[in-house]
Protein backbone atom coordinates (compact mmCIF):
# COMPACT_ATOMS: atom_id res chain seq x y z
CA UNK A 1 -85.92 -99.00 -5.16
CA UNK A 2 -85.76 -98.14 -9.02
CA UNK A 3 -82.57 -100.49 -9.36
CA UNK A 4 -83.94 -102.92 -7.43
CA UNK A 5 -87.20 -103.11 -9.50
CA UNK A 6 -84.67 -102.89 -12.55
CA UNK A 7 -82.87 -106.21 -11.40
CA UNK A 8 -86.42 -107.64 -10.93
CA UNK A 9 -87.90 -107.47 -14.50
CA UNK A 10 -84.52 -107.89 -16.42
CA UNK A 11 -83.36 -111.30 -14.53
CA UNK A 12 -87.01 -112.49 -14.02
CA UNK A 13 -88.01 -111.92 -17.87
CA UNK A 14 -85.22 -113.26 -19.29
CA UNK A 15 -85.08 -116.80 -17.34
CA UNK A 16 -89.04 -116.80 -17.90
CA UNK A 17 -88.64 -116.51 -21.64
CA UNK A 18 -85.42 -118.78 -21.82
CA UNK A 19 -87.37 -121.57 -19.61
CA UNK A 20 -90.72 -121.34 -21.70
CA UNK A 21 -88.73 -121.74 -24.75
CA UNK A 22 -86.79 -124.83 -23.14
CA UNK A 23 -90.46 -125.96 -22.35
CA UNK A 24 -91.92 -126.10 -25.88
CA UNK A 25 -88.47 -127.32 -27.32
CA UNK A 26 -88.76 -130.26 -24.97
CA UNK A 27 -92.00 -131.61 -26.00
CA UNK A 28 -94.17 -129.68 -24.21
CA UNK A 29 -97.63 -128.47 -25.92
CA UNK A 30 -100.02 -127.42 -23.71
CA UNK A 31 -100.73 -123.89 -24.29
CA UNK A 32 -103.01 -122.92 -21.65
CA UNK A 33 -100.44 -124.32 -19.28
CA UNK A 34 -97.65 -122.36 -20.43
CA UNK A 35 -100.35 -119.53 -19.54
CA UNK A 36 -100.86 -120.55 -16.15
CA UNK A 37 -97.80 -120.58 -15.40
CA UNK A 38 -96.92 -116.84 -15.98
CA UNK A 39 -99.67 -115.93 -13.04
CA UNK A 40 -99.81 -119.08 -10.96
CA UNK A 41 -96.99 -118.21 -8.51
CA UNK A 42 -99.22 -115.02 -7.20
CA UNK A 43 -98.91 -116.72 -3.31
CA UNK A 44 -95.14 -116.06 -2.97
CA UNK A 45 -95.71 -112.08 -3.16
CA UNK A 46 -97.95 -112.63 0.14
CA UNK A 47 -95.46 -112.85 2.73
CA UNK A 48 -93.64 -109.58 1.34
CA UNK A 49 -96.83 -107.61 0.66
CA UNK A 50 -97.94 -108.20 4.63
CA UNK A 51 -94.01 -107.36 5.64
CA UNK A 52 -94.06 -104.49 3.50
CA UNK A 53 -97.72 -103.08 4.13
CA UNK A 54 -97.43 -103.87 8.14
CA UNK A 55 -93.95 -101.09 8.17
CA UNK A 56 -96.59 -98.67 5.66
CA UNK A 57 -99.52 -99.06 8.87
CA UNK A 58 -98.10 -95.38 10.21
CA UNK A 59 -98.12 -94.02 7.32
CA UNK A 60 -101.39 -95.13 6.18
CA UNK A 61 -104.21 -92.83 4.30
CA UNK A 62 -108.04 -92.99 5.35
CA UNK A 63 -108.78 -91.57 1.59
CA UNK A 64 -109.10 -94.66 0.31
CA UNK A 65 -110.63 -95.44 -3.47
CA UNK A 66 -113.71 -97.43 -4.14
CA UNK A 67 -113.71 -101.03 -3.16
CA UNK A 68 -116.07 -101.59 -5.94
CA UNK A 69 -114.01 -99.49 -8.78
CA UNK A 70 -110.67 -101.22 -7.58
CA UNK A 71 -112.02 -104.75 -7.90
CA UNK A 72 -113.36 -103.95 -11.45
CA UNK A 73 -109.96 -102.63 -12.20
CA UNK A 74 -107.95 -105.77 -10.94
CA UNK A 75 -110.50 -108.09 -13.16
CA UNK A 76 -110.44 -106.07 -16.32
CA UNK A 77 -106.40 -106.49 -15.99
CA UNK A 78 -106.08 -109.68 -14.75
CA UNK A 79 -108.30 -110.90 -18.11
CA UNK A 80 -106.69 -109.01 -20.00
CA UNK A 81 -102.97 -110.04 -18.89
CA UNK A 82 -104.86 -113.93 -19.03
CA UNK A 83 -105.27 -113.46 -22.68
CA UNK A 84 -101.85 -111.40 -23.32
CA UNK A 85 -100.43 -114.40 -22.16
CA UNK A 86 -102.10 -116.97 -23.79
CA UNK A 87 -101.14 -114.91 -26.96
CA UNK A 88 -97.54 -114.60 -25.76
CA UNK A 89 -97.14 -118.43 -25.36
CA UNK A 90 -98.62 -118.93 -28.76
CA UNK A 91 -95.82 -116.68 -30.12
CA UNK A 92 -93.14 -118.87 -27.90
CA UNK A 93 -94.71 -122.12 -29.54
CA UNK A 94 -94.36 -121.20 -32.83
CA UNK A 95 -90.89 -118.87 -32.82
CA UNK A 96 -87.65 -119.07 -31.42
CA UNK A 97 -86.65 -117.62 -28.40
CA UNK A 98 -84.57 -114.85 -30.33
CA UNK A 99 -86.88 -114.51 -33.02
CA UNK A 100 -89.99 -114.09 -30.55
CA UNK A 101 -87.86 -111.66 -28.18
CA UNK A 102 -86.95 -109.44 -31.28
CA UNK A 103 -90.79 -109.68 -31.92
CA UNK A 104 -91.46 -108.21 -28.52
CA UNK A 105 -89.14 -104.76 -28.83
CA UNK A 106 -92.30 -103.78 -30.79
CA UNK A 107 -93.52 -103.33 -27.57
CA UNK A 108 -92.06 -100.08 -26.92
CA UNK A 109 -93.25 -98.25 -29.80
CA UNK A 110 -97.20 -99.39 -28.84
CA UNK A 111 -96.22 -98.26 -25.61
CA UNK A 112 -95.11 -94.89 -26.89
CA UNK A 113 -98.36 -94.11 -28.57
CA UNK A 114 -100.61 -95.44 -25.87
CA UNK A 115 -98.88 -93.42 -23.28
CA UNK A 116 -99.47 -90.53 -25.58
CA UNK A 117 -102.80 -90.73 -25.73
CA UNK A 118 -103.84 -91.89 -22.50
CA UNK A 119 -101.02 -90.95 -20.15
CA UNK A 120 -100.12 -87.69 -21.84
CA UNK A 121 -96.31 -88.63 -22.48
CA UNK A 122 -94.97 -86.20 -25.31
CA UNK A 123 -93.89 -87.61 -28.89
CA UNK A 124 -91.00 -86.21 -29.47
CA UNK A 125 -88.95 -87.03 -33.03
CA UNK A 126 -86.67 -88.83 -31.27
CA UNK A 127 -89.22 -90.98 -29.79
CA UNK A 128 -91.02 -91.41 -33.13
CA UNK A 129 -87.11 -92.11 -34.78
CA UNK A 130 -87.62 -94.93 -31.99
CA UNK A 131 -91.07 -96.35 -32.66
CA UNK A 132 -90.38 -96.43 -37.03
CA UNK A 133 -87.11 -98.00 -36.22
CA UNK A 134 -88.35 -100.68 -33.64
CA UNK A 135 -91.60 -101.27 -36.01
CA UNK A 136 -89.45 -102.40 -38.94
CA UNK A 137 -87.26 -103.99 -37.31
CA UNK A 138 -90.05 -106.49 -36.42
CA UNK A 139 -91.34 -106.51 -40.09
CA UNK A 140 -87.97 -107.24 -41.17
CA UNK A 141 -88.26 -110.36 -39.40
CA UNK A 142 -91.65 -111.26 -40.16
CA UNK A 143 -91.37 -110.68 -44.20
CA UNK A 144 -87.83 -113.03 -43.71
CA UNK A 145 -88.76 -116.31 -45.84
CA UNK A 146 -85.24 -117.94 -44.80
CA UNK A 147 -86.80 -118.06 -41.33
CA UNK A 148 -85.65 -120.15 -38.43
CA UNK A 149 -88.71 -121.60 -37.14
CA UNK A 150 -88.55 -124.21 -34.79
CA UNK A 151 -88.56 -127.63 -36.67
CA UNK A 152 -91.52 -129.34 -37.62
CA UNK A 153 -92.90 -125.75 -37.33
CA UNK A 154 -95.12 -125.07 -40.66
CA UNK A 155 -94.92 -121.47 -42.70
CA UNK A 156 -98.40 -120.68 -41.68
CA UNK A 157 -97.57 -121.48 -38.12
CA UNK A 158 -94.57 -118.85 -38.24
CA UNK A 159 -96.81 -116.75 -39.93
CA UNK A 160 -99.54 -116.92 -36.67
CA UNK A 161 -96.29 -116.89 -33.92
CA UNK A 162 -95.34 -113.74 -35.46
CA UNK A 163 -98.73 -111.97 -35.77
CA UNK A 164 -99.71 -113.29 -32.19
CA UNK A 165 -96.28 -111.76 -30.47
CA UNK A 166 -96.97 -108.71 -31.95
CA UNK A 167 -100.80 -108.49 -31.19
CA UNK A 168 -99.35 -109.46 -27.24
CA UNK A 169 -96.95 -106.96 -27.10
CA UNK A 170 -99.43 -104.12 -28.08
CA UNK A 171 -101.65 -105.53 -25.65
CA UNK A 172 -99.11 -105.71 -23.08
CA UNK A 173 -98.41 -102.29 -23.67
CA UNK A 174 -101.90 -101.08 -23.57
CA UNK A 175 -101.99 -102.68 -20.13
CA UNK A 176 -99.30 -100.99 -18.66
CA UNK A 177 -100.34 -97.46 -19.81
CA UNK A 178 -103.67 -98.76 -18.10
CA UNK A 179 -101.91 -99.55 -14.71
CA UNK A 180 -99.98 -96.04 -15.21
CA UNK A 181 -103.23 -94.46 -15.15
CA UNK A 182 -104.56 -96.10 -12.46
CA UNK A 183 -101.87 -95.24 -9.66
CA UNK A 184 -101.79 -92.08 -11.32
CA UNK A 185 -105.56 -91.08 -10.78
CA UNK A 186 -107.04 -93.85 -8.63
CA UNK A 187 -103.88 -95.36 -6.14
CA UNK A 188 -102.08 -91.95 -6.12
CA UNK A 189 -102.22 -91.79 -2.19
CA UNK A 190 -101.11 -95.55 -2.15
CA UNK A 191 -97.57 -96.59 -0.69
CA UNK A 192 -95.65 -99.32 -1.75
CA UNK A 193 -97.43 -101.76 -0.69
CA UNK A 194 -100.17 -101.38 -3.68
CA UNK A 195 -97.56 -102.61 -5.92
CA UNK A 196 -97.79 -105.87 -4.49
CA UNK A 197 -101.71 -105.92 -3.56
CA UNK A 198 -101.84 -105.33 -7.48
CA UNK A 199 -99.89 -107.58 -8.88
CA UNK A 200 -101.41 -110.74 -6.47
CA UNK A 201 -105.16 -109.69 -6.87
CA UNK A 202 -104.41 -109.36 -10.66
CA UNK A 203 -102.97 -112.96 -10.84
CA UNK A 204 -105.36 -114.64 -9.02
CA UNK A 205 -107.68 -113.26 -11.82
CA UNK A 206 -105.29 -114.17 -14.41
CA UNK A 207 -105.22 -117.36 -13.09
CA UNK A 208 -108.59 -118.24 -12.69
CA UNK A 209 -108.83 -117.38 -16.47
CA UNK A 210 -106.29 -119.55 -17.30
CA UNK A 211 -107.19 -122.59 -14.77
CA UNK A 212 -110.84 -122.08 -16.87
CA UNK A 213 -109.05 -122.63 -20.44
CA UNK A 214 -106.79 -125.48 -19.03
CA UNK A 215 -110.15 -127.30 -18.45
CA UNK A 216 -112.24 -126.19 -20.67
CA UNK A 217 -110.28 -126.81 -24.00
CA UNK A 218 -108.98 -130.52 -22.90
CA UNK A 219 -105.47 -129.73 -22.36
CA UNK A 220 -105.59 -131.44 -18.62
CA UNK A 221 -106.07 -134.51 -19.77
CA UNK A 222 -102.90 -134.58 -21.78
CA UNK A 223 -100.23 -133.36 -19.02
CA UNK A 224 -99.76 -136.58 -17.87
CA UNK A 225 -98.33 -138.08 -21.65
CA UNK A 226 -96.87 -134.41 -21.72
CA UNK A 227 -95.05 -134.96 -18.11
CA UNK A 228 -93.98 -138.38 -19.28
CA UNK A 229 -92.72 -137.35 -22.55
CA UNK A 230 -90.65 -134.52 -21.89
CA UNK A 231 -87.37 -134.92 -23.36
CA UNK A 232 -84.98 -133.98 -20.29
CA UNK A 233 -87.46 -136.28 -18.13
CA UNK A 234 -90.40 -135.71 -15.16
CA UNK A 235 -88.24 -133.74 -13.15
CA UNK A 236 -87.22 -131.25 -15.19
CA UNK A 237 -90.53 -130.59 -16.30
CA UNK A 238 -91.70 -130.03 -12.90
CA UNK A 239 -88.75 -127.78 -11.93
CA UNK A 240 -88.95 -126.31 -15.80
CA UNK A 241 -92.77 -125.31 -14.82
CA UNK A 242 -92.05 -124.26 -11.53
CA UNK A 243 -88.96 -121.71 -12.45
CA UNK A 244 -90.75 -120.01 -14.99
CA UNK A 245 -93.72 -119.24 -13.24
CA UNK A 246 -92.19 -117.61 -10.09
CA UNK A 247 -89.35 -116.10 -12.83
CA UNK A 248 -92.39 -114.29 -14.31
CA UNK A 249 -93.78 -113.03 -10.84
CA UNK A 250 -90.58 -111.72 -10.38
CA UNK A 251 -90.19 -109.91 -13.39
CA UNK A 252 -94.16 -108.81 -12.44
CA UNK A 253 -93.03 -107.21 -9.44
CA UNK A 254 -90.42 -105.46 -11.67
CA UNK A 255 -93.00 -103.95 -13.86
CA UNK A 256 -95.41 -102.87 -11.94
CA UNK A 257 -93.05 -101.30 -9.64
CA UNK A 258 -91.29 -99.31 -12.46
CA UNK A 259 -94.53 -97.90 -13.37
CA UNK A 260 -95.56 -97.06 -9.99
CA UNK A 261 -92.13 -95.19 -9.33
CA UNK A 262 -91.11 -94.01 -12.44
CA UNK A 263 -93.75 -94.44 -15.55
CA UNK A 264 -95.40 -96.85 -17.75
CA UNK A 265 -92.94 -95.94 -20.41
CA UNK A 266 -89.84 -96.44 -18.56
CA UNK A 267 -90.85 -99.64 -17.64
CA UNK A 268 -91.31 -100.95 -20.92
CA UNK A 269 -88.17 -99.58 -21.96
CA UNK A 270 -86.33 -101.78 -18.98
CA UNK A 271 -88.47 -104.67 -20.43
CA UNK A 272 -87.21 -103.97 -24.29
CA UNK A 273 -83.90 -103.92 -23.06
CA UNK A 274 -83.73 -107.34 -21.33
CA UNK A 275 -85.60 -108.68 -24.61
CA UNK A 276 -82.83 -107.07 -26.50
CA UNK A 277 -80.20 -109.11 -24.62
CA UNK A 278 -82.08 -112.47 -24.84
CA UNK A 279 -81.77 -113.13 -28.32
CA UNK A 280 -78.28 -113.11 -27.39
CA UNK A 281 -78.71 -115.53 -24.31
CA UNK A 282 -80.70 -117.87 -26.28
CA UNK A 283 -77.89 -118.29 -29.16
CA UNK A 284 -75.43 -119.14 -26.61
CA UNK A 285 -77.57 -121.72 -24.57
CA UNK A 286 -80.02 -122.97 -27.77
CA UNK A 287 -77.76 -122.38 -30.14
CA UNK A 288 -80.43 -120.43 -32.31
CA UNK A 289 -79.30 -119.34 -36.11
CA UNK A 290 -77.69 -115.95 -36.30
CA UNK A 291 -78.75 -115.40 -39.76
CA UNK A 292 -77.84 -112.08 -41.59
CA UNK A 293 -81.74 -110.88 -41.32
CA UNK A 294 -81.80 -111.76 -37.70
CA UNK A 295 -78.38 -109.71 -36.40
CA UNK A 296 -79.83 -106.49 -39.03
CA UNK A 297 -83.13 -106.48 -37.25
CA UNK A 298 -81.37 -106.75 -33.84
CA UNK A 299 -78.75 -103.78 -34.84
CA UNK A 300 -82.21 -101.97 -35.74
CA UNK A 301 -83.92 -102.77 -31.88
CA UNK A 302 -80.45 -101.65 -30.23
CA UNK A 303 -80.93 -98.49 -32.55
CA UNK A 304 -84.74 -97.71 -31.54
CA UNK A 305 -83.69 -98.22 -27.77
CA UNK A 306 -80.58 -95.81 -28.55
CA UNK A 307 -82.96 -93.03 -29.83
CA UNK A 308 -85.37 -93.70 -27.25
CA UNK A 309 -83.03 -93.45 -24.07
CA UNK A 310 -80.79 -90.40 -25.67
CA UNK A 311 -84.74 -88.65 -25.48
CA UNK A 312 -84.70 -89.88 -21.78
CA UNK A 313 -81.77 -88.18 -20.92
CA UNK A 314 -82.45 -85.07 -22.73
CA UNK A 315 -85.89 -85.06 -20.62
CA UNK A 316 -83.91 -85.76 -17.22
CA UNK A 317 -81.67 -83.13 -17.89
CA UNK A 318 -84.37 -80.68 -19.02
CA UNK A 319 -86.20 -81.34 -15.56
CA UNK A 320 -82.73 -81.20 -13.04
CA UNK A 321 -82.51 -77.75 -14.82
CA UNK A 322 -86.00 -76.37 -14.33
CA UNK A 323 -85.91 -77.51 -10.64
CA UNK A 324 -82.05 -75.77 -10.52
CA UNK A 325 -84.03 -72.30 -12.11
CA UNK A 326 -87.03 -72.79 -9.54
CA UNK A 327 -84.15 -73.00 -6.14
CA UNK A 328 -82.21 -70.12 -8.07
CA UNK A 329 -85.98 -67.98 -8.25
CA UNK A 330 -86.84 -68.70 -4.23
CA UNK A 331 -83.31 -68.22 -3.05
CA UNK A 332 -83.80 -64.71 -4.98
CA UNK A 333 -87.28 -63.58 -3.30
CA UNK A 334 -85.60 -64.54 0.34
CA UNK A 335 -82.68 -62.38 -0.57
């Protein structure tokens, strides 16, 4: 199931981030749209989530949390992934796709010290060596004046994409050391299934949100001249929109999966990883400048997520022994 989940966030985020690149760099503009979109494919995780709770009805636990505290958990996440979104695609507007992945590896180091302080994960020095490394790596980028902002992309707007990835991704992280917490102390008796019954009720939230600032700001009414102005023509737009939103409930499922099996932390590391590898993607298919600033800061990411995952292993070894020491002590007391 880990794998699994694995292949889930790393294929699903990196066509998602590819596509809403492709989307902007086409002539789309619409914002709120390109917010929708990362929550408006909720309905396809219906038909697994009754397949996969209807095998889980044997197993199932009458200790059941609060209707009332569950709902209030799956709003306060749904607006908050709304406007994590809405910040990401502001960040995608204004940036390059390997410039705003880059961006996003800061990611794991907010993640580190939220998961410190609200899911009790240690800070070790080789996680810290991880967080300083991954942190200037991102200031490298955003202090670079021979940047490779999109064209007809302004200073000032560079300036904002940069400051508005970075605000997301500590968001983002805050909001899966929130979900961590919540299986941990509120779903803990959950099976499976609650992966999915999270992820759709937080969507349709997200959603709503989004559907909200679609109409409200006056974005609607320019999708049709959007539609009809997009570069690679109506169909692609349409297949462009469609891709990328159920790419991004696929790399959902991913996420929220990792956390439930493994940890908030992990999962974020998965997710740095496949945002390491998509600044590569998007040089090959966008042909996106490999300045010298760019390929230091992304030697610098690949470093923070080396640091990071030789800590991993040293914890996974740590715990194989402790559990070899605890068979060693019983097999003792029976002899």
């Amino acid at each position: 199931m880990v794998a699994l989940n694995i292949s889930f966030l790393f294929v699903g985020q990196t066509a998602a981030v590819l596509l809403g690149w492709f989307y902007f760099g086409q002539g789309g503009k619409s914002k709120w749209m390109a917010t929708l979109v990362q929550t408006a494919a909720f309905p396809i995780l219906i038909v697994p989530y009754f397949f996969v709770s209807s095998s889980e009805k044997d197993a199932y636990s009458s200790n059941q949390p609060p209707g009332l505290l569950i709902s209030f958990i799956y709003i306060a996440i749904g607006a908050m992934v709304a406007a994590d979104n809405m910040l990401y695609s502001i960040g995608l507007l204004y940036l390059s796709a390997s410039t705003y992945s880059l961006l996003c590896a800061s990611q794991l180091a907010f993640n580190a010290i939220f998961s410190f302080f609200i899911n009790k994960q240690k800070f070790t020095i080789l996680i810290f060596n991880s967080v300083v490394i991954l942190t200037l790596s991102a200031s490298l980028l955003g202090i670079n004046e021979d940047s490779d902002s999109p064209s007809g992309i302004s200073s000032s707007k560079y300036s904002i994409g940069i400051i508005t990835t970075v605000a997301a991704s500590a968001l983002y992280s805050l909001i899966l050391s929130i979900t961590q917490l919540t299986f941990d102390t509120i779903l803990k008796n959950e099976k499976i299934s609650s992966v999915f019954k999270m992820q759709i009720y937080i969507s349709i939230t997200a959603t709503f949100v989004s559907i909200i600032g679609l109409f409200s700001s006056g974005e609607w009414n320019t999708l049709q001249n959007e539609m009809n102005t997009f570069a690679s023509g109506k169909v692609f737009y349409v297949m462009t929109l469609v891709w990328t939103s159920i790419s991004w409930q696929v790399c959902a499922v991913g996420i929220v999966g990792l956390i439930y099996l493994v940890s908030s932390l992990f999962s974020n590391v998965i997710s740095t990883i496949s945002l390491a590898v998509t600044p590569l993607a998007s040089m090959l298919l966008f042909h996106d400048s490999a300045n010298g600033v760019k390929i230091i800061a992304m030697l610098m990411a690949f470093w923070g997520f080396i640091s990071y995952f030789y800590q991993n292993y040293l914890d996974n070894l740590w715990i194989r022994r402790s559990r070899l020491q605890g068979n060693d002590l019983r097999n003792d007391e029976l002899v």
